[in-house]
PDB file of N, CA and C in Angstrom:
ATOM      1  N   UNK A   1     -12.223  -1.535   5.338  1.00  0.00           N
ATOM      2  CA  UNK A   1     -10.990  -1.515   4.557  1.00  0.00           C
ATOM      3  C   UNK A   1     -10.340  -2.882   4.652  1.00  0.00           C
ATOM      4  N   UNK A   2      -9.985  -3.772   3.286  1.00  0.00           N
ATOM      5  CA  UNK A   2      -9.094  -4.659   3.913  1.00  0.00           C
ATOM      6  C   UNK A   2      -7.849  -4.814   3.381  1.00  0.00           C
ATOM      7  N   UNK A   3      -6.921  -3.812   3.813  1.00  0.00           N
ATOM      8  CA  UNK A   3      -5.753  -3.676   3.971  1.00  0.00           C
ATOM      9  C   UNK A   3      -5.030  -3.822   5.547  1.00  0.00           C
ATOM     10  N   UNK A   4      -4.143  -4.145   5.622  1.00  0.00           N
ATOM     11  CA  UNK A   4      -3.776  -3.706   7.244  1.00  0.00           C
ATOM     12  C   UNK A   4      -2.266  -3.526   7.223  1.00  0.00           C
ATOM     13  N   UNK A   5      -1.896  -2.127   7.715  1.00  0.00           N
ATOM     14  CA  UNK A   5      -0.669  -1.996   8.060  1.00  0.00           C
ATOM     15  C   UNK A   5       0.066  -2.723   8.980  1.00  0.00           C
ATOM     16  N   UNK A   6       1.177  -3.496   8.769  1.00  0.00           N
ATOM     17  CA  UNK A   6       2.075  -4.024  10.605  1.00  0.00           C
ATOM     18  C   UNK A   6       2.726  -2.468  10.849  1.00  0.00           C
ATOM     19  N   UNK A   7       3.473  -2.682  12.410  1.00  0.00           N
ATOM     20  CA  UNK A   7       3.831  -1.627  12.967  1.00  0.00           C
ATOM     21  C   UNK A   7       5.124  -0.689  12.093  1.00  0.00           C
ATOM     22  N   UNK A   8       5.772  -1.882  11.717  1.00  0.00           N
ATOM     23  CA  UNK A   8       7.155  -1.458  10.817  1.00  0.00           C
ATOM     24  C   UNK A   8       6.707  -0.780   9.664  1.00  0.00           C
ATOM     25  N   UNK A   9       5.555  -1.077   8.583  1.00  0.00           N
ATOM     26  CA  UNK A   9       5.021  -0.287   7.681  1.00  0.00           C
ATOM     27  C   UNK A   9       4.721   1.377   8.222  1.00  0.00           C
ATOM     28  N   UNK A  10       3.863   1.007   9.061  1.00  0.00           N
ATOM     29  CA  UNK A  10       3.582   2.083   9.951  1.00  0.00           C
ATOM     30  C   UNK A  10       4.669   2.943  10.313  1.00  0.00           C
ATOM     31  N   UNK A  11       5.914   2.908  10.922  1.00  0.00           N
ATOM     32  CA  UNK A  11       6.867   3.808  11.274  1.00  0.00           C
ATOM     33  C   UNK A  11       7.565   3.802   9.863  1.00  0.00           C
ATOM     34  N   UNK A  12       7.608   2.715   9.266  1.00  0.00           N
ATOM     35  CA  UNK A  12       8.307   3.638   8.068  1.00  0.00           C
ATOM     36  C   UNK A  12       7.654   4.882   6.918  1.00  0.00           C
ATOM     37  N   UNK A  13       6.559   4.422   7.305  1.00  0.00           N
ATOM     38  CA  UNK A  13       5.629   5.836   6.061  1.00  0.00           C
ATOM     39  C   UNK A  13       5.585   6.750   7.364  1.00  0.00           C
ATOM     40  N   UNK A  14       5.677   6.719   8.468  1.00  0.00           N
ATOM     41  CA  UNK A  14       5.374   8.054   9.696  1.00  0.00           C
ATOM     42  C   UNK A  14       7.005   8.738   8.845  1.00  0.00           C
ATOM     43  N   UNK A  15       7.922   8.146   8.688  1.00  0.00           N
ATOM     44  CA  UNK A  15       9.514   8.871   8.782  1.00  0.00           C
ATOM     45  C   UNK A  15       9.815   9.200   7.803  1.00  0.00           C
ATOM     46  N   UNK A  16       9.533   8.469   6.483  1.00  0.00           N
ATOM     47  CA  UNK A  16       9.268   9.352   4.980  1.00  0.00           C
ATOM     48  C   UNK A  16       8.908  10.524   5.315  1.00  0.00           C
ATOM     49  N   UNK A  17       7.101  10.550   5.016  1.00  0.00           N
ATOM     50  CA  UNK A  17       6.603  11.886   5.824  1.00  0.00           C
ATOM     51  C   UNK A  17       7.521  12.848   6.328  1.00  0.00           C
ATOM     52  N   UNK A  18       7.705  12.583   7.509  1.00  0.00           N
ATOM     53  CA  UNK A  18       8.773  13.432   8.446  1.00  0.00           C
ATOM     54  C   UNK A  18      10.116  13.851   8.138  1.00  0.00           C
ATOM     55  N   UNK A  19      10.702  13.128   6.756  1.00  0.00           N
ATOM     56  CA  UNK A  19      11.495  13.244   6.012  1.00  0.00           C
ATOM     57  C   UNK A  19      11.880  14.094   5.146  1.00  0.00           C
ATOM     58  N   UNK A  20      10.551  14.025   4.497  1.00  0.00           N
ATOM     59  CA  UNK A  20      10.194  15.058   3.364  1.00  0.00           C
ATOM     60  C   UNK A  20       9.519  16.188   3.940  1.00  0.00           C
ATOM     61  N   UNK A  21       9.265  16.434   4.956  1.00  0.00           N
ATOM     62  CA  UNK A  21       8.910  17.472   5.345  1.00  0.00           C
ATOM     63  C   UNK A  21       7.832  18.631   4.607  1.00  0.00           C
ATOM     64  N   UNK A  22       6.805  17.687   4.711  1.00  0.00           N
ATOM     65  CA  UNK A  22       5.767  18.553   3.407  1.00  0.00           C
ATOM     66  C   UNK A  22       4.520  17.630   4.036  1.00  0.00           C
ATOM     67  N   UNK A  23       4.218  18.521   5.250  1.00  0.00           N
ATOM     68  CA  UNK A  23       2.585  18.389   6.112  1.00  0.00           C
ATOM     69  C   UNK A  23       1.817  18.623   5.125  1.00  0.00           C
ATOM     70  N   UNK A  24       1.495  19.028   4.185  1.00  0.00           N
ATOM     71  CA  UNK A  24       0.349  18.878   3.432  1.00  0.00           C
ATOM     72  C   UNK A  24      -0.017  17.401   2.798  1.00  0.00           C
ATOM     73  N   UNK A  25       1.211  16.201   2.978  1.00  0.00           N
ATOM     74  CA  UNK A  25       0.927  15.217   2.596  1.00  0.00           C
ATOM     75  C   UNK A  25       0.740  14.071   3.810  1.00  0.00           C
ATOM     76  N   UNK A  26      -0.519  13.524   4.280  1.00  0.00           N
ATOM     77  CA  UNK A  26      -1.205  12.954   5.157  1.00  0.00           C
ATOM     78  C   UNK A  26      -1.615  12.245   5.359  1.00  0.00           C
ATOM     79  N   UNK A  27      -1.735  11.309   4.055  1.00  0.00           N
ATOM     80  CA  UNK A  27      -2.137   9.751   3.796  1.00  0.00           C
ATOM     81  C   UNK A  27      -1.363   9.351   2.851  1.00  0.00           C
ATOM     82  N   UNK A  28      -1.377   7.980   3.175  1.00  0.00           N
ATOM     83  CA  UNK A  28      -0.716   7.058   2.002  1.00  0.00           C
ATOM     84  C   UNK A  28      -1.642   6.524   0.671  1.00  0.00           C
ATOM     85  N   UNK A  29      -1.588   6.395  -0.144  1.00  0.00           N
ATOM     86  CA  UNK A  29      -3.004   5.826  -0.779  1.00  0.00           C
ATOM     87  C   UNK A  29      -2.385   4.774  -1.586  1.00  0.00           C
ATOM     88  N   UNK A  30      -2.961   3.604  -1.664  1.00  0.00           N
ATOM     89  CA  UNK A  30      -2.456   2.144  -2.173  1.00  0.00           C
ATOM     90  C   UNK A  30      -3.504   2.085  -2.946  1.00  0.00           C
ATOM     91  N   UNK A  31      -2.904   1.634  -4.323  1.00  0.00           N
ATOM     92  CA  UNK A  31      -3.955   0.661  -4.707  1.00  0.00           C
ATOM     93  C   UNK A  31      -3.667  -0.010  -6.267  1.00  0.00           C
ATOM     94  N   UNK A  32      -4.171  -0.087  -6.804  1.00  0.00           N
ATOM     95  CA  UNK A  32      -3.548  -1.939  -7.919  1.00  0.00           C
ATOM     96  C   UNK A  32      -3.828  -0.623  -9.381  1.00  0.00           C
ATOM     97  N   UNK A  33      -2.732  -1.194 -10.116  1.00  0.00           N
ATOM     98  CA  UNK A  33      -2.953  -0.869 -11.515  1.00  0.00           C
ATOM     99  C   UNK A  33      -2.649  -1.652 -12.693  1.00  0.00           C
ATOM    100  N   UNK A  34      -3.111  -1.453 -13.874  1.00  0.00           N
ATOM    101  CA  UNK A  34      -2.288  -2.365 -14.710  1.00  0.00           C
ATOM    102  C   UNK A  34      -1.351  -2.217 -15.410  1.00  0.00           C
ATOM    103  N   UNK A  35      -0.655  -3.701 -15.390  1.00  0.00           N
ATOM    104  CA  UNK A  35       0.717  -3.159 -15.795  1.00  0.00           C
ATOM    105  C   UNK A  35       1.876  -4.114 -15.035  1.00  0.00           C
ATOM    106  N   UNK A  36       2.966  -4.421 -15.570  1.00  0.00           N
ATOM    107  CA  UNK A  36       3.974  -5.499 -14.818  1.00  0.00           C
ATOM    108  C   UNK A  36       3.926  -6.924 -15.344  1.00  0.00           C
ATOM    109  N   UNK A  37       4.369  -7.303 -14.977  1.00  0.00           N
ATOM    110  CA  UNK A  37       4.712  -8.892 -15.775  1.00  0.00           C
ATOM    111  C   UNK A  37       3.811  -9.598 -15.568  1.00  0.00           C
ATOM    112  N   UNK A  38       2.551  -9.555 -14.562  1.00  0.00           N
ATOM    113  CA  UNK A  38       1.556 -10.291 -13.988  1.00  0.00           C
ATOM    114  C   UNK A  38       0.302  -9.927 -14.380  1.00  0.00           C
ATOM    115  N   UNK A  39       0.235  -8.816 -15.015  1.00  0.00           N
ATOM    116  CA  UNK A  39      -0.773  -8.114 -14.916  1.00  0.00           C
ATOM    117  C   UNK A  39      -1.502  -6.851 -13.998  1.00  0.00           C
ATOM    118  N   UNK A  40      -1.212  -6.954 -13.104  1.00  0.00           N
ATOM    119  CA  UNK A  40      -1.255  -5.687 -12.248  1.00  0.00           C
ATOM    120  C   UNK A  40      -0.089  -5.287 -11.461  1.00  0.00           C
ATOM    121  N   UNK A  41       0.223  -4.271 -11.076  1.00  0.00           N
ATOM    122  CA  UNK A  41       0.941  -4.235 -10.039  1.00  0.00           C
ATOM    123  C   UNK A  41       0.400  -2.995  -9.281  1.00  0.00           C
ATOM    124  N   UNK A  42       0.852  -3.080  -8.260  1.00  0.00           N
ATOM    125  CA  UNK A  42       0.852  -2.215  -6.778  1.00  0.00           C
ATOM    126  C   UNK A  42       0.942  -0.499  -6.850  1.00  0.00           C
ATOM    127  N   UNK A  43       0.254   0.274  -6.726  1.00  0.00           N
ATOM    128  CA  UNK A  43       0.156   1.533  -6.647  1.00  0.00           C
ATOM    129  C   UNK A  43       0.303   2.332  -4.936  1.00  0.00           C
ATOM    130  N   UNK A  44       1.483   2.834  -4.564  1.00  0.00           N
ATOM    131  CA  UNK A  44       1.748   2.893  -3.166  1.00  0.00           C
ATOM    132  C   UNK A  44       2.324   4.641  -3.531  1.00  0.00           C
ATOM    133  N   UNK A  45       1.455   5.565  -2.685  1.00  0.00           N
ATOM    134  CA  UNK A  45       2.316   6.845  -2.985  1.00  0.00           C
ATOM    135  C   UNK A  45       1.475   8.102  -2.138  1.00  0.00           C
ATOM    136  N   UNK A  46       1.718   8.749  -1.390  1.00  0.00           N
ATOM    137  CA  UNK A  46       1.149  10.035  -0.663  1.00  0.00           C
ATOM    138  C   UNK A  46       0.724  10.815  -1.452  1.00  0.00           C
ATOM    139  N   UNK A  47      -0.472  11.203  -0.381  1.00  0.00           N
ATOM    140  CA  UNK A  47      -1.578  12.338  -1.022  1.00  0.00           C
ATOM    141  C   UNK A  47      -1.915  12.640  -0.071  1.00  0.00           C
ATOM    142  N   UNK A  48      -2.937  14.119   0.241  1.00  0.00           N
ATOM    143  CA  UNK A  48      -3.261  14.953   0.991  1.00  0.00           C
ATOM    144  C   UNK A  48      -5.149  14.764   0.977  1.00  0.00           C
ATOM    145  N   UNK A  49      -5.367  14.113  -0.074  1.00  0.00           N
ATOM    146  CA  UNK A  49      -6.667  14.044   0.092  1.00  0.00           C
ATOM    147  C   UNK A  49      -7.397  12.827  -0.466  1.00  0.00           C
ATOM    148  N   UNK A  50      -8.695  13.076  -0.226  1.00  0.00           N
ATOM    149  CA  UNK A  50      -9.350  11.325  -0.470  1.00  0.00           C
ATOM    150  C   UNK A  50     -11.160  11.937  -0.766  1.00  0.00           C
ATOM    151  N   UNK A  51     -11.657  10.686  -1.771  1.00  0.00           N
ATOM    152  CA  UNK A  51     -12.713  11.228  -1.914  1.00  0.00           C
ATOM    153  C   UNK A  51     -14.091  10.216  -1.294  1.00  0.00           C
ATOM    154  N   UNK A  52     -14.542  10.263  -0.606  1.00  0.00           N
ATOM    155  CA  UNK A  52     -15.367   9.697   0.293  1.00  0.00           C
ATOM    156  C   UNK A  52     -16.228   8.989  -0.809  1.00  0.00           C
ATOM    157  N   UNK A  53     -16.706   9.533  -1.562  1.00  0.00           N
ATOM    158  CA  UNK A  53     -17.531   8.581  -2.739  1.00  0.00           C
ATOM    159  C   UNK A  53     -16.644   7.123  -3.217  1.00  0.00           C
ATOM    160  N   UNK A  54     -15.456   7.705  -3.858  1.00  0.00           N
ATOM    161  CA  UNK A  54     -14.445   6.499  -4.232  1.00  0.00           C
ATOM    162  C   UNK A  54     -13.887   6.072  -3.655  1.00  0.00           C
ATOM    163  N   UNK A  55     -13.386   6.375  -2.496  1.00  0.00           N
ATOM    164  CA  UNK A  55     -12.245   5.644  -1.931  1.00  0.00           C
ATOM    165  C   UNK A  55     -12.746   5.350  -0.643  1.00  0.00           C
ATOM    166  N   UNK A  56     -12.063   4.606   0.059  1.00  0.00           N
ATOM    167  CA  UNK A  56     -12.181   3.167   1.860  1.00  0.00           C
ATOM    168  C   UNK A  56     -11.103   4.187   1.992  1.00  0.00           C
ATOM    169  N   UNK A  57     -11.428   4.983   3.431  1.00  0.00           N
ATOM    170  CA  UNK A  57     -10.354   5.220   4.265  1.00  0.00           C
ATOM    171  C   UNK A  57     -10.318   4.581   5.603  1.00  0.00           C
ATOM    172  N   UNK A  58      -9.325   4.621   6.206  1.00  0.00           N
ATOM    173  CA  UNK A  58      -8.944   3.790   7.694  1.00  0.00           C
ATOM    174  C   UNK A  58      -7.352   4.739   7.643  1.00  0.00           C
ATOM    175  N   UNK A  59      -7.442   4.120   9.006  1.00  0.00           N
ATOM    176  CA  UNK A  59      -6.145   4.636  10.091  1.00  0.00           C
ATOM    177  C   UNK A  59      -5.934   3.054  10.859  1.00  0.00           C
ATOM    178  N   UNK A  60      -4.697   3.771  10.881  1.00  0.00           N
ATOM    179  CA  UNK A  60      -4.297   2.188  10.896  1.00  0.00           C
ATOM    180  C   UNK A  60      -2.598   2.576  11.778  1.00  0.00           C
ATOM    181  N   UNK A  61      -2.266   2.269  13.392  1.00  0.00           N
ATOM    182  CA  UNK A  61      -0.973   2.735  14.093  1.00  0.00           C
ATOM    183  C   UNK A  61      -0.888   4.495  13.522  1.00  0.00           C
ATOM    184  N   UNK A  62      -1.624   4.971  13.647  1.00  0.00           N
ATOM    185  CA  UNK A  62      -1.543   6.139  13.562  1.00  0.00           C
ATOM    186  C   UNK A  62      -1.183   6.879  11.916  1.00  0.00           C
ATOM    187  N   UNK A  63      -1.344   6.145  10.990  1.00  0.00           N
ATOM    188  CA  UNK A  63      -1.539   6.316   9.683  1.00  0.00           C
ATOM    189  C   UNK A  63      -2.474   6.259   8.939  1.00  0.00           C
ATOM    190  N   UNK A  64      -3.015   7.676   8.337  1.00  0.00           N
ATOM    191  CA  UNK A  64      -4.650   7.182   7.724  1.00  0.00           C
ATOM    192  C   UNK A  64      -4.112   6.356   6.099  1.00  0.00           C
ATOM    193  N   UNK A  65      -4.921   5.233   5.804  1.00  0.00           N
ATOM    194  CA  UNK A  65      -4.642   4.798   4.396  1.00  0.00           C
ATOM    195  C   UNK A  65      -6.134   5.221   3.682  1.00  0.00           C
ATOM    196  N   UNK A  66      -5.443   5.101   2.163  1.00  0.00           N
ATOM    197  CA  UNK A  66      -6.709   5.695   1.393  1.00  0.00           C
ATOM    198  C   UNK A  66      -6.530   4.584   0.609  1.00  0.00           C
ATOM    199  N   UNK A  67      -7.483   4.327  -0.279  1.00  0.00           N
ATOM    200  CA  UNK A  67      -7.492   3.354  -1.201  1.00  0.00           C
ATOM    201  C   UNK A  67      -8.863   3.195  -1.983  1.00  0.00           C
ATOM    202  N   UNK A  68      -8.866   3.183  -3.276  1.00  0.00           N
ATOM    203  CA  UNK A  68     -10.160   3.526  -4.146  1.00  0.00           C
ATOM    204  C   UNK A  68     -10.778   2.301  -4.049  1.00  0.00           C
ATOM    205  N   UNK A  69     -12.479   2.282  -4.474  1.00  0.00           N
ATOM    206  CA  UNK A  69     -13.063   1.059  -4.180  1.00  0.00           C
ATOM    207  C   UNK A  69     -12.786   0.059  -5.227  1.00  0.00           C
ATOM    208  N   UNK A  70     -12.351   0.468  -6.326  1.00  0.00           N
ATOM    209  CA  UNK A  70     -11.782  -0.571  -7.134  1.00  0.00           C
ATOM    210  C   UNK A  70     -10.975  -1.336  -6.603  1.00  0.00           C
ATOM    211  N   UNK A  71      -9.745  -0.862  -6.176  1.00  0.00           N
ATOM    212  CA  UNK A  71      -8.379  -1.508  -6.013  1.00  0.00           C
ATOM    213  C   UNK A  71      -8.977  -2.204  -4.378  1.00  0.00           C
ATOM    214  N   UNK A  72     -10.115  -2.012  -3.561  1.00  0.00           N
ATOM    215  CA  UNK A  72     -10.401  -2.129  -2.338  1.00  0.00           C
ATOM    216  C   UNK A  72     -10.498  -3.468  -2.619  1.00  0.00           C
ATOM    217  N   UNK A  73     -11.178  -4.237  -4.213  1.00  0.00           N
ATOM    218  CA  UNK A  73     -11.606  -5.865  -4.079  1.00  0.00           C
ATOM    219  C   UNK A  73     -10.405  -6.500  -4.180  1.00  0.00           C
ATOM    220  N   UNK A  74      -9.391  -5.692  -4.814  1.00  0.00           N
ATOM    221  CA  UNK A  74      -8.610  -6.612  -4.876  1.00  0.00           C
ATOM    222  C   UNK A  74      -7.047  -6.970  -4.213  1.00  0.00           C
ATOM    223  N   UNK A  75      -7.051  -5.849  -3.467  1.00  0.00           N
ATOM    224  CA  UNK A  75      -6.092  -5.712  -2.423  1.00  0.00           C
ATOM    225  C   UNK A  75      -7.209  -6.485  -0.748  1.00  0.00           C
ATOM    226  N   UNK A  76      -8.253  -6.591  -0.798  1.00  0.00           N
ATOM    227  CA  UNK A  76      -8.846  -7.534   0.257  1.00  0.00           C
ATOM    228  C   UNK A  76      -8.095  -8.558   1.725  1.00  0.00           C
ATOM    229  N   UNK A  77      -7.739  -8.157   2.412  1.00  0.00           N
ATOM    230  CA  UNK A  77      -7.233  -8.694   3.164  1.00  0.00           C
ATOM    231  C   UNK A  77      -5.492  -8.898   2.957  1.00  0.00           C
ATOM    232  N   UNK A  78      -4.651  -8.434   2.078  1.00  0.00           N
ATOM    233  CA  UNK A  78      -3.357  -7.813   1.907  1.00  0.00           C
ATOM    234  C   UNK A  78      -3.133  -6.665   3.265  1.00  0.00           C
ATOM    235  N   UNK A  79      -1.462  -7.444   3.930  1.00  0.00           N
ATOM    236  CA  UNK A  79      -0.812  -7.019   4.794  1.00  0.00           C
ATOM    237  C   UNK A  79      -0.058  -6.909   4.060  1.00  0.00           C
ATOM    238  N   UNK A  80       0.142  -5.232   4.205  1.00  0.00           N
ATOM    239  CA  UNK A  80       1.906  -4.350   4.120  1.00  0.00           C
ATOM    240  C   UNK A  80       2.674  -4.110   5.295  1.00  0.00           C
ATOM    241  N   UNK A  81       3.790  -4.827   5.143  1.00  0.00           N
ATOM    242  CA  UNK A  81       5.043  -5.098   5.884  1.00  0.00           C
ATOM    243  C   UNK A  81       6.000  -4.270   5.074  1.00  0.00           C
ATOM    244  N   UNK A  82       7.218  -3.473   6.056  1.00  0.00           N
ATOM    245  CA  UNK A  82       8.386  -3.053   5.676  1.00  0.00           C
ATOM    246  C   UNK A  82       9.301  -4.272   6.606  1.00  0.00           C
ATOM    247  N   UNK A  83      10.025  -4.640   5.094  1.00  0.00           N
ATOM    248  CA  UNK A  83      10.915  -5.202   5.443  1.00  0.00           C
ATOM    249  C   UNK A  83      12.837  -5.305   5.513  1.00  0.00           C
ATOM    250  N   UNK A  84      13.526  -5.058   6.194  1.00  0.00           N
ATOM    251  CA  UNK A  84      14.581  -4.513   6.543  1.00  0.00           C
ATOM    252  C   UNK A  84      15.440  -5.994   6.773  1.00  0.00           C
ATOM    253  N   UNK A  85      16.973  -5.975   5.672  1.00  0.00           N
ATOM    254  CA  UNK A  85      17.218  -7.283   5.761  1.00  0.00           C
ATOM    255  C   UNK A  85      19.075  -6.809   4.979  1.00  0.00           C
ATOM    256  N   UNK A  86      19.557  -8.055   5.099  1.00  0.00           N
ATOM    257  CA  UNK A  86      21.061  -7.223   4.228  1.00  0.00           C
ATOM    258  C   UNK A  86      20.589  -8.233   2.896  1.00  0.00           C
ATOM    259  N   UNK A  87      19.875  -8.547   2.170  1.00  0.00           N
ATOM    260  CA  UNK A  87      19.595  -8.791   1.004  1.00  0.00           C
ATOM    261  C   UNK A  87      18.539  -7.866   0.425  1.00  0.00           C
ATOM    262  N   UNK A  88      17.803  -7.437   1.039  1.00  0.00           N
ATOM    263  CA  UNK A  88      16.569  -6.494   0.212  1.00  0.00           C
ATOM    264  C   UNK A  88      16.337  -5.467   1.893  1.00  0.00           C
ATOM    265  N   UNK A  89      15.752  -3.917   1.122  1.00  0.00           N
ATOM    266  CA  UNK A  89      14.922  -3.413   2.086  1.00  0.00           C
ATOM    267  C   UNK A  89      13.457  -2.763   1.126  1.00  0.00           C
ATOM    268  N   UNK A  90      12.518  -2.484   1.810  1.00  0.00           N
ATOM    269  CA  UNK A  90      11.379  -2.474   1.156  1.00  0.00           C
ATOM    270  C   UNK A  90       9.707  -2.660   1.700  1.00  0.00           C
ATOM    271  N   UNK A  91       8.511  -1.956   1.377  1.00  0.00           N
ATOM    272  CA  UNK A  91       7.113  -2.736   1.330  1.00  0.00           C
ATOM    273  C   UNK A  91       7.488  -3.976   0.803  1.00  0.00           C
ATOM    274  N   UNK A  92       6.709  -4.940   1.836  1.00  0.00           N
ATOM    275  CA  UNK A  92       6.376  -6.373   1.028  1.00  0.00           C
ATOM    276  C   UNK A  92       4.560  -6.074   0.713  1.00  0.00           C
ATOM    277  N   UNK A  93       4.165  -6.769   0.123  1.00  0.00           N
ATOM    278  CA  UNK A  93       2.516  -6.501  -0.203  1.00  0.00           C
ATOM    279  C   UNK A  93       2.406  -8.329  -0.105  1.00  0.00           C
ATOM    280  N   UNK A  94       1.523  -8.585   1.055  1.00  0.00           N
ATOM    281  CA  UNK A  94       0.974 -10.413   0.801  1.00  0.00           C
ATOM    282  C   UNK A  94      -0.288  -9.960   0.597  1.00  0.00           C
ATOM    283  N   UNK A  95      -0.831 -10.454  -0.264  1.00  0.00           N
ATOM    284  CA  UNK A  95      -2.110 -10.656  -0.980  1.00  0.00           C
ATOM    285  C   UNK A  95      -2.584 -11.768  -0.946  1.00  0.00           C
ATOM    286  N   UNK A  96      -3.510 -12.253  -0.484  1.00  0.00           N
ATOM    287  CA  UNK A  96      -4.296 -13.588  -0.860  1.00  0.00           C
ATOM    288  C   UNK A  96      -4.699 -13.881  -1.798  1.00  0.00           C
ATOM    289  N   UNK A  97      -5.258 -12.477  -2.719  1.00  0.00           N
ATOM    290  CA  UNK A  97      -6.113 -12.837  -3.745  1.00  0.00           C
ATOM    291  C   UNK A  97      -4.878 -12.966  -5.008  1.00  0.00           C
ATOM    292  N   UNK A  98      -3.575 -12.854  -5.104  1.00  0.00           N
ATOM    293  CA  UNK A  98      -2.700 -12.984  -5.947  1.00  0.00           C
ATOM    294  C   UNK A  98      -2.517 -14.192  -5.818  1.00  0.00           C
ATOM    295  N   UNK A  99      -2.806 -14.717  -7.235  1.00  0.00           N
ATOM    296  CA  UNK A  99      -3.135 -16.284  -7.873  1.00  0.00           C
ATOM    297  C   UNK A  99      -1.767 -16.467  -8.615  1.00  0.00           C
ATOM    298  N   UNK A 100      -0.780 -15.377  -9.076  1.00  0.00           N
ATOM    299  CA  UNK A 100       0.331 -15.348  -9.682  1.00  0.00           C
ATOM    300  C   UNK A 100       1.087 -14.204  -9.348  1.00  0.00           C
ATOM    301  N   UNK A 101       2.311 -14.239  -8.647  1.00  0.00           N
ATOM    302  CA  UNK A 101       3.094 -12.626  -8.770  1.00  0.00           C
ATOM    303  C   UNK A 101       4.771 -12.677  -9.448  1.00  0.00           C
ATOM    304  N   UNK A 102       4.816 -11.956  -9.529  1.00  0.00           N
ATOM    305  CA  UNK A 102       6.347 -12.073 -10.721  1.00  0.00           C
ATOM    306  C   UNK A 102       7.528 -11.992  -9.553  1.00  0.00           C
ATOM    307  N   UNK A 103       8.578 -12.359 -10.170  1.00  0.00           N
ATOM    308  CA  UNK A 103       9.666 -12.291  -8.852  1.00  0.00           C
ATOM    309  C   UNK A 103       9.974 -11.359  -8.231  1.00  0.00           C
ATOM    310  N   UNK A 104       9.691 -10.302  -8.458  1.00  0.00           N
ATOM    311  CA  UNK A 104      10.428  -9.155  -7.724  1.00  0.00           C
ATOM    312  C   UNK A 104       9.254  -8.920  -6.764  1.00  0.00           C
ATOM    313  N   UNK A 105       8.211  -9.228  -7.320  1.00  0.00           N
ATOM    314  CA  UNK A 105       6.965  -8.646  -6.010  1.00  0.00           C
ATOM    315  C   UNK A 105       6.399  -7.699  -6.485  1.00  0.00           C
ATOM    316  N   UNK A 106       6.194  -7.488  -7.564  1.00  0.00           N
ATOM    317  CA  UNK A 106       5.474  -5.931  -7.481  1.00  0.00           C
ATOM    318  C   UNK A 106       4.307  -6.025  -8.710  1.00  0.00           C
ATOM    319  N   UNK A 107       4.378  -6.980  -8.823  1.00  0.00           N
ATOM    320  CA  UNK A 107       2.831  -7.496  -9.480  1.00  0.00           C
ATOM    321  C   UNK A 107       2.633  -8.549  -9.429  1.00  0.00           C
ATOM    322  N   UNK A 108       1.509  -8.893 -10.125  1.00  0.00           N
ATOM    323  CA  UNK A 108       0.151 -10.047  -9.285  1.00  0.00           C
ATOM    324  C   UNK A 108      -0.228 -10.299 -10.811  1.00  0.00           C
ATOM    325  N   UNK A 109      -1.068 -11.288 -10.431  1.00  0.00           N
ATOM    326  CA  UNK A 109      -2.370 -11.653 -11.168  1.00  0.00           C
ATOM    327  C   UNK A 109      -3.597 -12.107 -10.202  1.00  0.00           C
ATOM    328  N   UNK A 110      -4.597 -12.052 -10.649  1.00  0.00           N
ATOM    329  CA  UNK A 110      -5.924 -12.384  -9.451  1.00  0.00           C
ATOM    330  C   UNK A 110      -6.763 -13.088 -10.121  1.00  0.00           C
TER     331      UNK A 110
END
């Protein structure tokens, strides 16, 4: 998988979860779509299941991530950070392979 959660990503999708209170949802699943000012942007949202043919799973601080093998080339070595600040709170997504991203962050080009 090359995604990697930091710890703060990590406790913040553990407390959503725990938030919403709906154990049937157990993974996070990330992954790129098109669409946004750049051309793709970021697909981030819980699900309960994953399909071993399509998708890279990992666990990662005690969070399993899912992510389809498409979106796997191009999310490649992208760290998700939650970031907590008095100007923004939020996932950050750093991508290497984003050659262009629009200001707000939430799409790319590759």
């Amino acid at each position: 998988m090359g995604i990697m959660l930091t710890e703060a990503a990590a406790n913040e999708i553990r407390r959503v979860l725990d938030e919403q209170n709906r154990p049937e949802l157990k993974y996070v699943r990330v992954g790129v779509v098109g669409g946004g000012c750049s051309g793709f942007q970021y697909d981030f949202n819980f699900t309960n299941e994953y399909d071993e043919a399509k998708d890279v799973f990992g666990e990662q601080h005690g969070v399993g991530v899912v992510v389809d093998k498409k979106s796997d080339l191009f999310l490649d070595g992208t760290t998700i950070d939650f970031y907590t600040g008095l100007d923004k709170r939020g996932f950050t997504f750093n991508n290497p392979n984003a050659v262009k991203s629009c200001g707000c962050g939430s799409s790319f080009s590759a």
